[in-house]
Structures are given as structure tokens and as C-alpha cells.
Protein backbone atom coordinates (compact mmCIF):
# COMPACT_ATOMS: atom_id res chain seq x y z
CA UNK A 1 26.01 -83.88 25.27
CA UNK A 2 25.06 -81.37 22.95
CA UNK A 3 21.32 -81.02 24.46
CA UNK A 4 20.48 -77.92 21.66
CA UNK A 5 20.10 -80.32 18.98
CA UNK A 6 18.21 -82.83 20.70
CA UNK A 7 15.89 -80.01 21.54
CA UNK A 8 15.87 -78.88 17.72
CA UNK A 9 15.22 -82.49 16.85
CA UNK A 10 12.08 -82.64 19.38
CA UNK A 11 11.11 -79.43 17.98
CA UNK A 12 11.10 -80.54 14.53
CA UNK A 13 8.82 -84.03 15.54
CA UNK A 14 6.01 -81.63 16.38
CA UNK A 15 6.01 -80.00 13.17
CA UNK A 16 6.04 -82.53 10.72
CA UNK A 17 3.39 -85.07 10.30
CA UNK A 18 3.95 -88.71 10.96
CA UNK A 19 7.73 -87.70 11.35
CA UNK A 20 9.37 -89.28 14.13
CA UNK A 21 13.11 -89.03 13.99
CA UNK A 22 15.48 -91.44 15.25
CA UNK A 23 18.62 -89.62 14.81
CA UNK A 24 20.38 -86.25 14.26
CA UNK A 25 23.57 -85.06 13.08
CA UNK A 26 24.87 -81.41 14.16
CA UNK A 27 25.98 -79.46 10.98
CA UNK A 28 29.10 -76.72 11.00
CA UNK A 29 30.35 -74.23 9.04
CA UNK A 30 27.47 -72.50 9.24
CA UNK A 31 26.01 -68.94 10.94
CA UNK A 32 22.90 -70.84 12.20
CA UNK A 33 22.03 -73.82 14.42
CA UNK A 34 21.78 -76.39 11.56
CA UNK A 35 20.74 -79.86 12.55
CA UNK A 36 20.24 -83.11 9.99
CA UNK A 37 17.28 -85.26 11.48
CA UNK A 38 16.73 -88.55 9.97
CA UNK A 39 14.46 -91.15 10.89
CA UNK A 40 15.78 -93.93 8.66
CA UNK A 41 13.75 -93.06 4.97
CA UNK A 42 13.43 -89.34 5.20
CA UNK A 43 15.87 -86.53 6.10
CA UNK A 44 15.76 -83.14 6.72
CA UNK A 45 17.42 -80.08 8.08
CA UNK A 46 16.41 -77.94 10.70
CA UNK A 47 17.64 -74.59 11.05
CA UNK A 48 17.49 -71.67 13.56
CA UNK A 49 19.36 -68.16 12.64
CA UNK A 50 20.79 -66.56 14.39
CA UNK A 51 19.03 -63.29 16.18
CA UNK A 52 20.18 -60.83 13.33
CA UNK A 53 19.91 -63.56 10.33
CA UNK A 54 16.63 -63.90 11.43
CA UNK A 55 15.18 -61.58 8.51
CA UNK A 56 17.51 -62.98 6.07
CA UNK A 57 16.18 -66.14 6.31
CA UNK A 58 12.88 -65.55 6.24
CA UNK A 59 13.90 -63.68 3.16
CA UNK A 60 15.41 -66.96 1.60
CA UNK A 61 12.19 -68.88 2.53
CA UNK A 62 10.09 -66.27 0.76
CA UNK A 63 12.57 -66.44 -2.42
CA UNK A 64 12.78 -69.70 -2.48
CA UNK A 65 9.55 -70.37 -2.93
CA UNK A 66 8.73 -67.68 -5.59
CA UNK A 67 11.98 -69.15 -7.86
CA UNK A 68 11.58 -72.49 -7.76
CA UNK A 69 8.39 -73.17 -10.09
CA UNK A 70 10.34 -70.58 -12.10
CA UNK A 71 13.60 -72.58 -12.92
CA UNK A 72 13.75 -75.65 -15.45
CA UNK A 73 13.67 -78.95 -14.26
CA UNK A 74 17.46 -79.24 -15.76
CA UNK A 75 18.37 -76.32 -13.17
CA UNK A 76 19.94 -77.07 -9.84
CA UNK A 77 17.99 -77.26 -6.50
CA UNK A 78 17.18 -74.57 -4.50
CA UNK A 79 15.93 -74.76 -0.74
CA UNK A 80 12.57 -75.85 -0.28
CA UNK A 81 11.69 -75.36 3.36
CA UNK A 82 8.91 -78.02 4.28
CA UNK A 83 7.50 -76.34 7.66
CA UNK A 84 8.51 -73.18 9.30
CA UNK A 85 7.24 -72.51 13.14
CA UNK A 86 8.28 -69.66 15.42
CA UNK A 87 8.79 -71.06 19.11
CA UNK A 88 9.57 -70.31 22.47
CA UNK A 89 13.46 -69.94 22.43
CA UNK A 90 13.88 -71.49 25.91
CA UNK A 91 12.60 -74.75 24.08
CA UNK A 92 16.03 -74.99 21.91
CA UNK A 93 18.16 -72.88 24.69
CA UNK A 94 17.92 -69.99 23.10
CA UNK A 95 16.44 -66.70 24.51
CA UNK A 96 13.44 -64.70 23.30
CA UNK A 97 11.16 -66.12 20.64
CA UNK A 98 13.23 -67.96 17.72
CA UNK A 99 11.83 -69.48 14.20
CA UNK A 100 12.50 -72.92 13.54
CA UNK A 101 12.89 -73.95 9.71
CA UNK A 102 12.75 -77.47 8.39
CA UNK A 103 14.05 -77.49 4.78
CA UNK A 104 15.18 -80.55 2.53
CA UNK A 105 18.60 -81.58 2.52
CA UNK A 106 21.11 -79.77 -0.38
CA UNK A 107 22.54 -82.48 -2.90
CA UNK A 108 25.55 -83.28 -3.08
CA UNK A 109 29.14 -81.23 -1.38
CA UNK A 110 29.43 -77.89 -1.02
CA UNK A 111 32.07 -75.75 -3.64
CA UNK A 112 35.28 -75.24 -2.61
CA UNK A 113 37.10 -73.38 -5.40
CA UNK A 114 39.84 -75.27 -6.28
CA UNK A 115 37.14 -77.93 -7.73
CA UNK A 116 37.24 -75.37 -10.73
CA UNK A 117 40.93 -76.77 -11.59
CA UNK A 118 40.05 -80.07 -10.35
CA UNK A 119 36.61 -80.83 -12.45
CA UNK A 120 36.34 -78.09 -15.81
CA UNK A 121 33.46 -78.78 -16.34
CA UNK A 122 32.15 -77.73 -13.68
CA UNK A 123 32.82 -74.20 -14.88
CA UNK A 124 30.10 -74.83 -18.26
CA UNK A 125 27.95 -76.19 -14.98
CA UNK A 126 27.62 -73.04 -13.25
CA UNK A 127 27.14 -70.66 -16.49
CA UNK A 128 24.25 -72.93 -17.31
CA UNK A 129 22.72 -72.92 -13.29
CA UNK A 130 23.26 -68.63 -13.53
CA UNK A 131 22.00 -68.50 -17.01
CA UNK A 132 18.81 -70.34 -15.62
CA UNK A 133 18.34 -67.72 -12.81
CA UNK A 134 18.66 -64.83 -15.11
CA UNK A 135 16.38 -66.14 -17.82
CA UNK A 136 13.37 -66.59 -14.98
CA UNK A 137 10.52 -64.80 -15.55
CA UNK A 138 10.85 -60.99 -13.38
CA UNK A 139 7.03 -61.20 -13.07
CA UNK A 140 6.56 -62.98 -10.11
CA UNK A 141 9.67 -62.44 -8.40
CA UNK A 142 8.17 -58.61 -8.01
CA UNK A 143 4.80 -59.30 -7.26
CA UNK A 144 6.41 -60.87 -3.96
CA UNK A 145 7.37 -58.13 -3.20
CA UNK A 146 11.20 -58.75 -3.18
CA UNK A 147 13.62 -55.54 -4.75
CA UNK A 148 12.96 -54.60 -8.30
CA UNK A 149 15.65 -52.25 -9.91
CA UNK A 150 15.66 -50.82 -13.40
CA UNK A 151 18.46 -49.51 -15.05
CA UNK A 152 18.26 -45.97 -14.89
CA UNK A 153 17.93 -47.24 -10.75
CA UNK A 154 21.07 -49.17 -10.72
CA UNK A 155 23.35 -45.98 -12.19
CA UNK A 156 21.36 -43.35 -9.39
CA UNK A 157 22.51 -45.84 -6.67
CA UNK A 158 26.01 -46.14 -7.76
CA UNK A 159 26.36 -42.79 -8.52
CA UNK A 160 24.99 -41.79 -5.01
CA UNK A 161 27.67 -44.41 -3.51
CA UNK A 162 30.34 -43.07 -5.64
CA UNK A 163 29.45 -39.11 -3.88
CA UNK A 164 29.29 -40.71 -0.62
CA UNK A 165 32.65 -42.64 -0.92
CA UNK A 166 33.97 -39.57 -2.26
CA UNK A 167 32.75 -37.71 1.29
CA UNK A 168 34.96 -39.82 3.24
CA UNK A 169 38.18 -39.09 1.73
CA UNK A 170 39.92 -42.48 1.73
CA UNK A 171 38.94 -42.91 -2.13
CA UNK A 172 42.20 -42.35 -4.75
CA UNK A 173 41.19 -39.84 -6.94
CA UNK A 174 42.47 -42.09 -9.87
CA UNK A 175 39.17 -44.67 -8.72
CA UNK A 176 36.98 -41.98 -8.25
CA UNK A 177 38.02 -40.75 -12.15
CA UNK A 178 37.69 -44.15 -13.58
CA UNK A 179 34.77 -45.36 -11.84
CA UNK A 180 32.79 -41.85 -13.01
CA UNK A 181 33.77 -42.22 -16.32
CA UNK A 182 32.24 -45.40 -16.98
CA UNK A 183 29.20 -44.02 -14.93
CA UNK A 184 29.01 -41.37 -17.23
CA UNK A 185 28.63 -43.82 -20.08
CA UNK A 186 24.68 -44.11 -20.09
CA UNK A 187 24.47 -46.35 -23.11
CA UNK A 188 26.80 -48.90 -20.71
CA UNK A 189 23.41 -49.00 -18.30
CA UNK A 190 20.53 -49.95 -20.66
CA UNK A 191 20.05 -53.38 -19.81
CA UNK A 192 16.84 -55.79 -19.31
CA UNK A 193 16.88 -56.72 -15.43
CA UNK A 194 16.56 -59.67 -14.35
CA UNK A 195 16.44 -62.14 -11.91
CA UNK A 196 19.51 -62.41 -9.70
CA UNK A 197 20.85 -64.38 -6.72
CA UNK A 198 22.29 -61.70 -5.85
CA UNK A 199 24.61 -63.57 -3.43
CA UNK A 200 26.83 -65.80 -5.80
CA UNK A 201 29.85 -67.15 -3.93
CA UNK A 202 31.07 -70.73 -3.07
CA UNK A 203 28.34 -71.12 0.45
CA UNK A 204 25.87 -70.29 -2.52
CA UNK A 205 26.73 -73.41 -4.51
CA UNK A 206 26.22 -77.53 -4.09
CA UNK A 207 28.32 -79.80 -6.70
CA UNK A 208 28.08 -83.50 -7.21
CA UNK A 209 30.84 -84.70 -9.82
CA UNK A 210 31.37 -82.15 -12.63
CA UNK A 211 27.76 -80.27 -11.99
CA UNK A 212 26.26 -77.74 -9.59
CA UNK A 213 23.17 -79.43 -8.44
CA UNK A 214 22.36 -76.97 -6.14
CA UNK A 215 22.21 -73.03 -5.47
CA UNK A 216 21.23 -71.83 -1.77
CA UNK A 217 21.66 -68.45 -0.02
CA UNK A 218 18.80 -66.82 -1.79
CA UNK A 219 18.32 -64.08 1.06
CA UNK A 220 18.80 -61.32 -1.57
CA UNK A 221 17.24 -62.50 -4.71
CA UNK A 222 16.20 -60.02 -7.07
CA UNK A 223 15.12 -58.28 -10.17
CA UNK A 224 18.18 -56.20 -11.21
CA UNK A 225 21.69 -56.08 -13.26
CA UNK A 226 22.31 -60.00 -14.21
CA UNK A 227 26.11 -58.16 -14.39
CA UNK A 228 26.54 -57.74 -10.67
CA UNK A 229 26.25 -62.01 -10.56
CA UNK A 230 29.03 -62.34 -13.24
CA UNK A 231 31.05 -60.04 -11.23
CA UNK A 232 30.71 -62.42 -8.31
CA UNK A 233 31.67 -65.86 -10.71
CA UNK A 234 34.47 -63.54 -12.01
CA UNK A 235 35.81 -63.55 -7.82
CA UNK A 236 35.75 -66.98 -8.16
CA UNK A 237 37.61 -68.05 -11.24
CA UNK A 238 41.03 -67.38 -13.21
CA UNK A 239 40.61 -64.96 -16.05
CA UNK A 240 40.83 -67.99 -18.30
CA UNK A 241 38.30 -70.08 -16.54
CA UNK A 242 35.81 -66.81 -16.74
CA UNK A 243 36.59 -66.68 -20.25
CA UNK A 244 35.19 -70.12 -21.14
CA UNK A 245 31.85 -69.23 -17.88
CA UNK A 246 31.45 -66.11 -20.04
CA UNK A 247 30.97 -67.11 -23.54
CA UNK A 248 28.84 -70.20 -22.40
CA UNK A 249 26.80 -68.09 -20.38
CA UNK A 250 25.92 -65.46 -23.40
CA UNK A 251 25.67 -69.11 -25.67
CA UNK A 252 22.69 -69.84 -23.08
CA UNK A 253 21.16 -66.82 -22.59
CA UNK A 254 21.24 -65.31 -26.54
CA UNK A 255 19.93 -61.80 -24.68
CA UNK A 256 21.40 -58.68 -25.92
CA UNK A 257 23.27 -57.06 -23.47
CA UNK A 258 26.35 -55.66 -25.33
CA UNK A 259 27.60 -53.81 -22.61
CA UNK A 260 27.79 -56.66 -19.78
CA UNK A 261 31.41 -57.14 -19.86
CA UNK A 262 31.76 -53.76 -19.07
CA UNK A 263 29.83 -53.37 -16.19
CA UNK A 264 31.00 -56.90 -15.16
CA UNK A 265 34.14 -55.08 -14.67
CA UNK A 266 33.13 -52.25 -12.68
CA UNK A 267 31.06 -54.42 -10.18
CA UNK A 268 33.91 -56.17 -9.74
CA UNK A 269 36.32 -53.43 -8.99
CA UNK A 270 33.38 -51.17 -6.91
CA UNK A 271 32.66 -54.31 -4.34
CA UNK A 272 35.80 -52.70 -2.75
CA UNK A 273 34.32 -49.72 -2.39
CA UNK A 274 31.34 -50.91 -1.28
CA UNK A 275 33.04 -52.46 1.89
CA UNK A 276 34.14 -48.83 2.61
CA UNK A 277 30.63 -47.56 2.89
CA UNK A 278 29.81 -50.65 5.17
CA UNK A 279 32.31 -49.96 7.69
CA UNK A 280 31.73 -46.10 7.78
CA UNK A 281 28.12 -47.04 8.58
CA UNK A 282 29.50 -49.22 10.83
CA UNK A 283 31.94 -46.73 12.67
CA UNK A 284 34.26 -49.22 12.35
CA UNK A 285 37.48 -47.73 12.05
CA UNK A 286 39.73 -50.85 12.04
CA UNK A 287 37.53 -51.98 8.81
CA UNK A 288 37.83 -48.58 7.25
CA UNK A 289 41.45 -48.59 7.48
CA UNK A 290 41.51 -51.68 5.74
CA UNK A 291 38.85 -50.85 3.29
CA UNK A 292 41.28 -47.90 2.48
CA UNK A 293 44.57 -50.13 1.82
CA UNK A 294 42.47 -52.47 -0.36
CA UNK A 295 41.36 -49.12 -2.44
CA UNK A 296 44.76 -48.06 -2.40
CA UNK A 297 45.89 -51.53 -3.70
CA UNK A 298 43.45 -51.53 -6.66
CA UNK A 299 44.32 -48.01 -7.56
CA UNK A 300 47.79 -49.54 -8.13
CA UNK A 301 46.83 -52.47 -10.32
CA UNK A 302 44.38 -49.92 -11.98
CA UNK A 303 47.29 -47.43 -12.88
CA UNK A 304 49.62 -50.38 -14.15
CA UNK A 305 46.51 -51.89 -16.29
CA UNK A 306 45.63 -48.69 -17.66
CA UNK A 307 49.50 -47.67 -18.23
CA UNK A 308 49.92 -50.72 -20.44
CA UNK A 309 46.77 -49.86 -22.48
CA UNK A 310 48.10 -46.01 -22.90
CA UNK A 311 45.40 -45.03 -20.50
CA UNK A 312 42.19 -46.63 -21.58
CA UNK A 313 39.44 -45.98 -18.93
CA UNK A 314 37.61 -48.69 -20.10
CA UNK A 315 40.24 -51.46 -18.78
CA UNK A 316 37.56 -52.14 -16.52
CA UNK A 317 36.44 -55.42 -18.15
CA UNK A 318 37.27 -57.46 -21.36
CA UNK A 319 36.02 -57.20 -24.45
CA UNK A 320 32.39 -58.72 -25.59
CA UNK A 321 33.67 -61.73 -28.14
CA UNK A 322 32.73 -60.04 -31.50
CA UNK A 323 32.79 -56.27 -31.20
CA UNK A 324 30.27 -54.23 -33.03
CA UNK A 325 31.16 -50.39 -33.21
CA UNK A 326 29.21 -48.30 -36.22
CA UNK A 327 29.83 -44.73 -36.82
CA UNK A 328 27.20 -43.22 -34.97
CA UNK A 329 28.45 -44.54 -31.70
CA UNK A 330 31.67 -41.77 -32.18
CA UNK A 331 31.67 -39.14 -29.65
CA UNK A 332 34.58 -36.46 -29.32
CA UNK A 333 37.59 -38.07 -28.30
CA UNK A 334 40.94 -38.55 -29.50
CA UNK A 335 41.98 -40.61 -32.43
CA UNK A 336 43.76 -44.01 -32.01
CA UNK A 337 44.30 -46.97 -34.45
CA UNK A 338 42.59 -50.15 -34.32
CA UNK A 339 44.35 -52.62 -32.77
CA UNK A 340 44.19 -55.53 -35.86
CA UNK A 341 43.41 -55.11 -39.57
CA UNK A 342 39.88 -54.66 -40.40
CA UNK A 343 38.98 -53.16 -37.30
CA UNK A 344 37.03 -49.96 -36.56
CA UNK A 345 39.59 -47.88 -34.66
CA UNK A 346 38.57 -47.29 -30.86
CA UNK A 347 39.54 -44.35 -28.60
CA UNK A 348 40.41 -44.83 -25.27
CA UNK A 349 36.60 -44.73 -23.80
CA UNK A 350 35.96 -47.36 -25.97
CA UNK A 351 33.88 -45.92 -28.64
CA UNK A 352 35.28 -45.31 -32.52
CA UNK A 353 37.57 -42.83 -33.56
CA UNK A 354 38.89 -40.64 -36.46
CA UNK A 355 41.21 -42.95 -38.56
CA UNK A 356 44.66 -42.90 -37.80
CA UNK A 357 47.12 -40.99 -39.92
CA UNK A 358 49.74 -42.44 -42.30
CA UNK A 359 52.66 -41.37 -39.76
CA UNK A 360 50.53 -43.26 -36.87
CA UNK A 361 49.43 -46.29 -39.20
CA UNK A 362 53.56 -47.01 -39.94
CA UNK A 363 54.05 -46.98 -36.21
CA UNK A 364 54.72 -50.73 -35.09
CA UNK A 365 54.42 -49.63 -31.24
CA UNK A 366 50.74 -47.35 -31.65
CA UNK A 367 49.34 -49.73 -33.41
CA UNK A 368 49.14 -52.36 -30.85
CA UNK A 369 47.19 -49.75 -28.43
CA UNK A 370 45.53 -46.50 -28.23
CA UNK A 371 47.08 -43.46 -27.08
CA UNK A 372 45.78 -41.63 -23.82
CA UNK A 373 43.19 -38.93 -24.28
CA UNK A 374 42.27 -36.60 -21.86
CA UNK A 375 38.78 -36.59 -20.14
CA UNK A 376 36.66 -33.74 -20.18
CA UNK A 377 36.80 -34.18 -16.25
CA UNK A 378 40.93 -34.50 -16.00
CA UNK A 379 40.72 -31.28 -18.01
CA UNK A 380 38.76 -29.38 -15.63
CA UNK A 381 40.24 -31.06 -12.16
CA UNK A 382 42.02 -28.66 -10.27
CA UNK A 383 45.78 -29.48 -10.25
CA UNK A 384 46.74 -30.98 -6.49
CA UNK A 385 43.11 -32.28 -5.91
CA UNK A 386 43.20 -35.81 -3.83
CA UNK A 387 39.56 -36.08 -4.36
CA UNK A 388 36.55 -34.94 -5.74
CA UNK A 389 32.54 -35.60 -5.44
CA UNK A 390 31.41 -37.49 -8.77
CA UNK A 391 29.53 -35.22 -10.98
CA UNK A 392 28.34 -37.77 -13.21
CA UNK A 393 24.33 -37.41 -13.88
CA UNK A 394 21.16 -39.41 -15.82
CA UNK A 395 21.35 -37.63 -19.47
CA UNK A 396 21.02 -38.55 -23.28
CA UNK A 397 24.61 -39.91 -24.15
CA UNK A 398 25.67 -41.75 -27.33
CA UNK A 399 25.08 -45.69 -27.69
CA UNK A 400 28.18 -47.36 -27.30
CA UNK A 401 27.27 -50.87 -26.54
CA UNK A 402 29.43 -53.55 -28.53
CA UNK A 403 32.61 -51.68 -28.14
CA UNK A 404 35.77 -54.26 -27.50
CA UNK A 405 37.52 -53.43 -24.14
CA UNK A 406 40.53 -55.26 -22.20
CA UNK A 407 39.69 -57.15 -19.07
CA UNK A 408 41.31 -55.98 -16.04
CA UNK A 409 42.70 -58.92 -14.01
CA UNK A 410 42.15 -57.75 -10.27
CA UNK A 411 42.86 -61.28 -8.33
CA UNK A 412 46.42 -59.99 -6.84
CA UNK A 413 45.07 -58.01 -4.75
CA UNK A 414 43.01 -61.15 -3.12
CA UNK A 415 40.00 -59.91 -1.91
CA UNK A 416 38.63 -60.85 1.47
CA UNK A 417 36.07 -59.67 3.58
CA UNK A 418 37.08 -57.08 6.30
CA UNK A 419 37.98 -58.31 9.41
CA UNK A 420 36.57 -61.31 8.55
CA UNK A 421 33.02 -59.84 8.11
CA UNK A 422 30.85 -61.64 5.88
CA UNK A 423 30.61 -59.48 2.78
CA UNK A 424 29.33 -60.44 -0.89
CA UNK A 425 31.35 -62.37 -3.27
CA UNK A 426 33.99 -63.39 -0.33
CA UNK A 427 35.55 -67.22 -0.47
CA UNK A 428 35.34 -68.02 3.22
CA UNK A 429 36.74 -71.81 2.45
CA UNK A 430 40.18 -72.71 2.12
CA UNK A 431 41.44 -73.47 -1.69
């Protein structure tokens, strides 16, 4: 007899008024004692974490109450925990003291990715449920004292994790290149921040038909890059399924943000990276040797995608939908035609370049994409060098937001979470 959840369901009698439940149902698949008490007209579930979820949850209870009166009623629900008590662990066999969480019961099934192929629409659903999040009002989310990040912020930290990946050595220099250049691009990080989950992934998401009616693991909502949430969708969904998430997202937002696809793009590819930093903190060197072979992997797919675009550096995401280049966005770099009539030709950062010459214009083959152009940084990288420490820095740089680019398509590589740990934007359901 599985005595813990009777004791949970005792527990929860004592906390709730007039509640007397009559039965309870042990729920799996989850990192925490989860147990769904009913007593005929009412359910709810009760929930202990785990000794080191502990703060995350607590986190989640905080968030979720700050977002919820922020969302539309048309949004989906989030967890609204009814009563919270912190107890005597030997009460639910556990040891220590140990915070027991009564929260209403999620609607309808949790995602499994393959619904994506199986309902469409429920691709629309989730650009509307993240559009909802981002278009919250900041305000009170950082009077609660949950993370706030500007901008300029969310370049410092990257560029710090960039140096510190660097340090270790297991980086291809090739990464380390591409992922500074589009650091370097300053205009590329002036954006509004917003409210984000943060934690976007299919344990994050509730569907009932062809709709997400729900959104849960709040644990690390925040004010910061709404791109870093579109990064995690993009994990989720083909490249033609993102397409269709994308342009009804920007339909339902109407913010201007030219530059999001492009740092969609790199938050996609740095997550990698990002798992490399965990398990040197960790001094985990099974997880670092993977981390490595997955960095190794996308410097591959990176040096094919960037081959068949002649070398673009900004291959790291696709292209905003109507591209919007003027002349004063035109810094020094080499000349390359556009790639269809009408266009403003674009150089291989992106931004516009000198027009083409009649020899290049009558050129079937160049005219489809632009040629490689050499970095300021390739020029001065010492010849034999595996890997360097980004040099990248905050400084005035020319605006470049609007500029077309070509989506890299990362999901050969299949991306899982180390050693099965449980990192962000990870599928840890089959399909």
C-alpha cells in the first residue's frame, strides 16, 4: 500500500477548509510527490518537491500568483496553488521539514510533440498562449522581486559565458567566431524585455483538442529577451511548423523587434553551450564530454549551413518576413548581390552592401547568394589557433535590425539533455 499518499492526503484535509477527501490518485512522471485528492465535487493536487526543487517551487508559487491577474481571460491556465503549509516530513515519510502545496488540477493532457502533426492548430494555439505571456505587463512581475534583465544585461551575460566557454577549451573555434560575431552586432540586442516563462518545453504545456489550455513550470519566470522563449518553441517544432508559430506570434504581438529572428537563432544554437558550462560547474566529466561532441556536432551543421550560403555568419536564424534594410544600416563589408530583383543587396553579416558589378550581376550562380567576406576578427586570428577568448564588448555599432537572414535548421543533431539531466528546452516524452 502506498502509505505516502495516504499521508499526503491526510495532510492536505488539515489544510483546507471543510475539505474532506474520499479518495486519491498517485500521479507519475513527475520530480515531486504529486497526489490527486478528490472528495467527490472538488479536486485538487497536492505536491511535495523534492529536497533540491524545494526553491523552485516556491518560485512557481510566487510567479504564479504575480502572472495570473496579468494574462487575458482567453489565455491558458496557469497554477493556482490554493494552500501551501510547511510540515514535519516524518508526517508524509519524508525526512527533515518538507512544504506541502495544494494547487488546482491542470486542464486537459499534457503535450507530447507529435500532437503538433497530429492537431495544426495547435501550433496558432501556442503562439497565441506565448504571445499572451510576453505582452504582460513587466511592472509587477519586478516588483516581486523575480529577475529583471535589460538588454544591454542579456549581451554582458552571454558575452561573459562565451569567455568562460572559451576557458575550457572544448569550444570549436568556428562557434566561438560565429557566436561573437553576432554578439558583436549591438543593434541585434535592443529589444523591449518582457515577460517570459522562461522554461517553455512540452512538461510546460496542457492541451485539450486543438488548444493549449494550460502553461505550468513557471519556476523561472521573468522580465527578459521574449527571444530566448521562441528559441525553446523552435526545439519543439519542424522548421515549417515554426514558420507558421512565428508569423502568428509577431501577427499577435505587433511589437517591433526586428531583430528577433536573429537572436532566436543564436539562443537556439548557444543552449548547447550552455550545457557545457553546467557540467564544468558540475565537475562532471562524463557530461562535459558529451557537451563537447554535441558542440562538435553543431560546428558541423554550422560549417555545411554557412558553406551553402558562401559563408554568411548570420545563418543563425531566418529571415524576419518583410526585410527592411536602408542605407544607413551599411557598415564596411564586402559587396554581394541581392538575392531577388528589387532587393537591397546584403553582405554576409546581414547588413547592405555596395551594388554588385555588371560582371557579378550576369552571374547566374552569385546571384542566388552572397560571397564570403572576411571578418575583422578572422583577419587578425593567428593562423593554427583552436580557440580564442571572445573579445566582443558593449559599444555604439550601426542599426541593423530588419535585415533578411537564412534560418539554420539545427534538429539533426537532436538535442537532449546530458546524461539525462533535466536541462531547458529538453523533450523528456517520447514522440
Amino acid at each position: 500500500m502506498d502509505t505516502a499518499g495516504m499521508r499526503i492526503t491526510a495532510v492536505v484535509a488539515t489544510m483546507l477548509d471543510a475539505y474532506e477527501p474520499s479518495s486519491w490518485t498517485r500521479l507519475v512522471g513527475s520530480d515531486a510527490d504529486r497526489v490527486l485528492v478528490s472528495d467527490g465535487d472538488r479536486e485538487y493536487v497536492a505536491s511535495i518537491a523534492n529536497p533540491e526543487r524545494e526553491a523552485a517551487s516556491q518560485a512557481e508559487r510566487v510567479a504564479s500568483a504575480v502572472l495570473q491577474p496579468l494574462l487575458p481571460e482567453s489565455a491558458p491556465r496557469i497554477p493556482y496553488v490554493v494552500a501551501s503549509r510547511t510540515v514535519d516530513g516524518a508526517l508524509v515519510e519524508r525526512e527533515g521539514t518538507v512544504t506541502v502545496m495544494v494547487s488546482s488540477p491542470m486542464p486537459g493532457l499534457p503535450l507530447a510533440t507529435s500532437m503538433f502533426e497530429e492537431r495544426p492548430r495547435l501550433v496558432e494555439s501556442l503562439a497565441d498562449a506565448i504571445a499572451a505571456v510576453h505582452s504582460a505587463d513587466p511592472g509587477p512581475i519586478a516588483d516581486a522581486g523575480l529577475v529583471v534583465e535589460e538588454s544591454a544585461e542579456t549581451r554582458e551575460r552571454l558575452l561573459a559565458d562565451l569567455d568562460s566557454a572559451a576557458s575550457t577549451g572544448r569550444v570549436p573555434s568556428p562557434l566561438l567566431s560565429r557566436w561573437e560575431t553576432t554578439l558583436e552586432n549591438v543593434s541585434a540586442w535592443r529589444f523591449l524585455p518582457v515577460p517570459i516563462h522562461g522554461n517553455v518545453g512540452p512538461d510546460a504545456l496542457w492541451v485539450d483538442e486543438e488548444a493549449v489550455v494550460g502553461m505550468s513550470d513557471l519556476a523561472r519566470l521573468r522580465v527578459g529577451d521574449p527571444a530566448a522563449d521562441l528559441a525553446a518553441v523552435s526545439a519543439m517544432l519542424s522548421p515549417e511548423d515554426f514558420e507558421r508559430f512565428f508569423r502568428t506570434y509577431r501577427s499577435r504581438r505587433g511589437a517591433e523587434d526586428p531583430s528577433l529572428r536573429r537572436r532566436v537563432g543564436f539562443h537556439s544554437e548557444i543552449t548547447v553551450l550552455e550545457w557545457l558550462l553546467a557540467a564544468v560547474a558540475a565537475q562532471d566529466d562524463d557530461a562535459i564530454e558529451d557537451a563537447a561532441q554535441l558542440l562538435e556536432a553543431l560546428a558541423d551543421v554550422t560549417d555545411d549551413a554557412d558553406a551553402s550560403h558562401e559563408g554568411s555568419p548570420s545563418a543563425l536564424a531566418a529571415g524576419d518576413p518583410e526585410p527592411a534594410a536602408s542605407e544607413a544600416e551599411a557598415p564596411a563589408a564586402a559587396a554581394a548581390p541581392a538575392a531577388t530583383a528589387g532587393e537591397a543587396p546584403v553582405s554576409p553579416d546581414g547588413s547592405p552592401a555596395d551594388e554588385p558589378s555588371e560582371d557579378e550581376a550576369e552571374t547566374p550562380d552569385k546571384a542566388e547568394t552572397p560571397d564570403e567576406a572576411e571578418t575583422p576578427d578572422e583577419a587578425q586570428r593567428p593562423e593554427g589557433t583552436d580557440t580564442f577568448r571572445p573579445s566582443a564588448r558593449i559599444e555604439a555599432g550601426v542599426d541593423e535590425d530588419g535585415i533578411a537572414t537564412e534560418r539554420l535548421d539545427t534538429s539533426e543533431l537532436h538535442l537532449r539533455g546530458i546524461r539525462g539531466s533535466d536541462q531547458p528546452g529538453t523533450d523528456h516524452r517520447d514522440g
